[in-house]
C-alpha atoms as a PDB file:
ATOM      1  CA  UNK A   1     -42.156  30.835  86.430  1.00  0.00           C
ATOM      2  CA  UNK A   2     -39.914  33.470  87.567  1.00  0.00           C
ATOM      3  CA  UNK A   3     -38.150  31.122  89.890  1.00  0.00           C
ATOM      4  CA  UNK A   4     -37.143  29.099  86.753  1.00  0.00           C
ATOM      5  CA  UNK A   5     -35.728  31.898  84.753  1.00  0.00           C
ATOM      6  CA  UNK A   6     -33.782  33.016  88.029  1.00  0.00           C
ATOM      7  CA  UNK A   7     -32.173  29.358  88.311  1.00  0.00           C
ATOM      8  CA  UNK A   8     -31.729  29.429  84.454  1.00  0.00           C
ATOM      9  CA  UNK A   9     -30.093  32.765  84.571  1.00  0.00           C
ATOM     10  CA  UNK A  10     -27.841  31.551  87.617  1.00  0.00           C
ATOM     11  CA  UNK A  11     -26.606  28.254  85.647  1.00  0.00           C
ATOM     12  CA  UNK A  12     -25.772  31.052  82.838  1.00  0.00           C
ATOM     13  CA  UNK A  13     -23.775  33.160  85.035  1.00  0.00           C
ATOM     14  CA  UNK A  14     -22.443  29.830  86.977  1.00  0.00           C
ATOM     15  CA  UNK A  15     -20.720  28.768  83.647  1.00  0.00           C
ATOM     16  CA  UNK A  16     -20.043  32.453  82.370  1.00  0.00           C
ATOM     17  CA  UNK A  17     -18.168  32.726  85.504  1.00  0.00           C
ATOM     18  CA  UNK A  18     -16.491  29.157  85.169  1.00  0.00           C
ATOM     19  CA  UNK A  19     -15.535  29.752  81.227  1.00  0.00           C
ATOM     20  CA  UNK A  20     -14.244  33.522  82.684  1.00  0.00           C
ATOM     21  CA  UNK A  21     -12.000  31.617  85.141  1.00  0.00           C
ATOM     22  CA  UNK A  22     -10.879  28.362  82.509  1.00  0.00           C
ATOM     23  CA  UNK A  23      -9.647  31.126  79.936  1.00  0.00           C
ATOM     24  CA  UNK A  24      -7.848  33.524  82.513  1.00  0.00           C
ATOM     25  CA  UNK A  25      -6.208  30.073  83.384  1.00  0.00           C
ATOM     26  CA  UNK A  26      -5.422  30.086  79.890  1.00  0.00           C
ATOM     27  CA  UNK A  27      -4.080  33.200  79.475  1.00  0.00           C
ATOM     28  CA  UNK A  28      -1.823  32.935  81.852  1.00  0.00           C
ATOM     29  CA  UNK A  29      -0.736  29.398  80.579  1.00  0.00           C
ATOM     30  CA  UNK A  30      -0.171  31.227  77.188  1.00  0.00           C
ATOM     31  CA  UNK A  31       1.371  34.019  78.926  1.00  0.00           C
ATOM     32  CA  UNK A  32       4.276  31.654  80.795  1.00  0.00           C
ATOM     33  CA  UNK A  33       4.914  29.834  77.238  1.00  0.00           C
ATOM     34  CA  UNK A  34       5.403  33.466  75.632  1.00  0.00           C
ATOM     35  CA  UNK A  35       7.866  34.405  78.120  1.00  0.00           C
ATOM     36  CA  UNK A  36       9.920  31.192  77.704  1.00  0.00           C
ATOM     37  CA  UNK A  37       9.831  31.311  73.939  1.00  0.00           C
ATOM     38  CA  UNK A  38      11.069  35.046  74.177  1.00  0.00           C
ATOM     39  CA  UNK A  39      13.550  33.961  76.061  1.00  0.00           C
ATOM     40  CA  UNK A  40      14.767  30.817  73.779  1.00  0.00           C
ATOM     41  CA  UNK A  41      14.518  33.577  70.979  1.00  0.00           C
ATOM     42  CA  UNK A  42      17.085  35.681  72.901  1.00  0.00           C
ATOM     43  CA  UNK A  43      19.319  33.290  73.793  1.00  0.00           C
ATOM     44  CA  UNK A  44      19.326  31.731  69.700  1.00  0.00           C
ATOM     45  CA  UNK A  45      19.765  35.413  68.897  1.00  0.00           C
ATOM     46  CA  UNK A  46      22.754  35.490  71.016  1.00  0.00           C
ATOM     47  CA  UNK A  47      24.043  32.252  69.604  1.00  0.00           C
ATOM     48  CA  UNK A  48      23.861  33.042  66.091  1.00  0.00           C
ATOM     49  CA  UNK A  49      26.002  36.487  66.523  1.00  0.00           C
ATOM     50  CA  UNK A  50      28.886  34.261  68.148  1.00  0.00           C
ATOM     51  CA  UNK A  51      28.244  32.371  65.071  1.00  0.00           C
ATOM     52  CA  UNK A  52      28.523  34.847  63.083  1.00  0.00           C
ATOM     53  CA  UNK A  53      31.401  36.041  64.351  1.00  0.00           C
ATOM     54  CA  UNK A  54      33.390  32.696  64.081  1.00  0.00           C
ATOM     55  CA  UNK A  55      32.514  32.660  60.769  1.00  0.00           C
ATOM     56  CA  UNK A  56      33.490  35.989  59.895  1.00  0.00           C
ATOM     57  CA  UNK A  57      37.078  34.589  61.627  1.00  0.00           C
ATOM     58  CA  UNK A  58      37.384  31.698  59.579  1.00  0.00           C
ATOM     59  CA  UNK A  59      36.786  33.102  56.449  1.00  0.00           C
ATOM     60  CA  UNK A  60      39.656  35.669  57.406  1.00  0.00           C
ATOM     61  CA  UNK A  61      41.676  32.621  58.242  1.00  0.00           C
ATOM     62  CA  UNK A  62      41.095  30.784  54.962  1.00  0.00           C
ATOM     63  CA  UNK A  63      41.535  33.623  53.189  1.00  0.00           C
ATOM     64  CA  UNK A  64      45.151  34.399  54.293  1.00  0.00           C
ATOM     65  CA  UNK A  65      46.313  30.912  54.222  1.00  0.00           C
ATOM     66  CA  UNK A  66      45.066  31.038  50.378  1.00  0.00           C
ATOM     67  CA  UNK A  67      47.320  33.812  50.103  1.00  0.00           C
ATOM     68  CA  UNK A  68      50.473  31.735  52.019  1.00  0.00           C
ATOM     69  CA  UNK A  69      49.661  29.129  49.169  1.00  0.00           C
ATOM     70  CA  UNK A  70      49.627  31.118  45.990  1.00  0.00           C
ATOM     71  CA  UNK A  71      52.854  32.750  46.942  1.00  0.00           C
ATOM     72  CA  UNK A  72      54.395  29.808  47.633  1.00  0.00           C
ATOM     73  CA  UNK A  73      52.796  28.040  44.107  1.00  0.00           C
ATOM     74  CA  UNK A  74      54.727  31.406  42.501  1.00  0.00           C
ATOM     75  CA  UNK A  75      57.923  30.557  44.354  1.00  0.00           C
ATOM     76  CA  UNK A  76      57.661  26.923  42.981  1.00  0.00           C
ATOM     77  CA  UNK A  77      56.604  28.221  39.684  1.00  0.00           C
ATOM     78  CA  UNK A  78      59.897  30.947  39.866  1.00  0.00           C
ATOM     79  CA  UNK A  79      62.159  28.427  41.226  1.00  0.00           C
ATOM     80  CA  UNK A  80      61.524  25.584  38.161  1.00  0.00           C
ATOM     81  CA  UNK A  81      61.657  28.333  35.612  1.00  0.00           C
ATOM     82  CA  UNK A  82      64.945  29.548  36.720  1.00  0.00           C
ATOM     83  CA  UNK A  83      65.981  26.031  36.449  1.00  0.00           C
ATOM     84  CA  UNK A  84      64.664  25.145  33.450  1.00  0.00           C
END
């Protein structure tokens, strides 16, 4: 009877052993996909400044051409009431 419970108790440890070595393998797996993700985040985070910062340079760009245009709507607006 003892011979049984020491083959029982080596299956147990067999597949404690193999589960061990299945989820190290998926550690690591998980580790590897981590690593690249970090590294998409960075390089998104990277993107979206320069993003940002074209923006930011547009707005200023829209901004002063509004200003070009309302001054030259008041020179229009001058010039027909000085002919009127």
């Amino acid at each position: 009877m003892s011979t049984e419970l020491f083959t029982q108790l080596e299956q147990k440890v067999g597949q404690a052993i193999d589960t061990i070595e299945m989820l190290k393998m998926e550690v690591d797996e998980l580790k590897e996909e981590n690593q690249r993700l970090s590294e998409a985040k960075n390089g998104q985070g990277e993107e979206l400044e320069q993003l940002r910062q074209v923006n930011t340079r547009l707005q200023e760009e829209r901004d002063q051409w509004a200003g070009r245009l309302e001054s030259l709507v008041a020179r229009f607006s001058e010039t027909e009431t000085q002919d009127a």
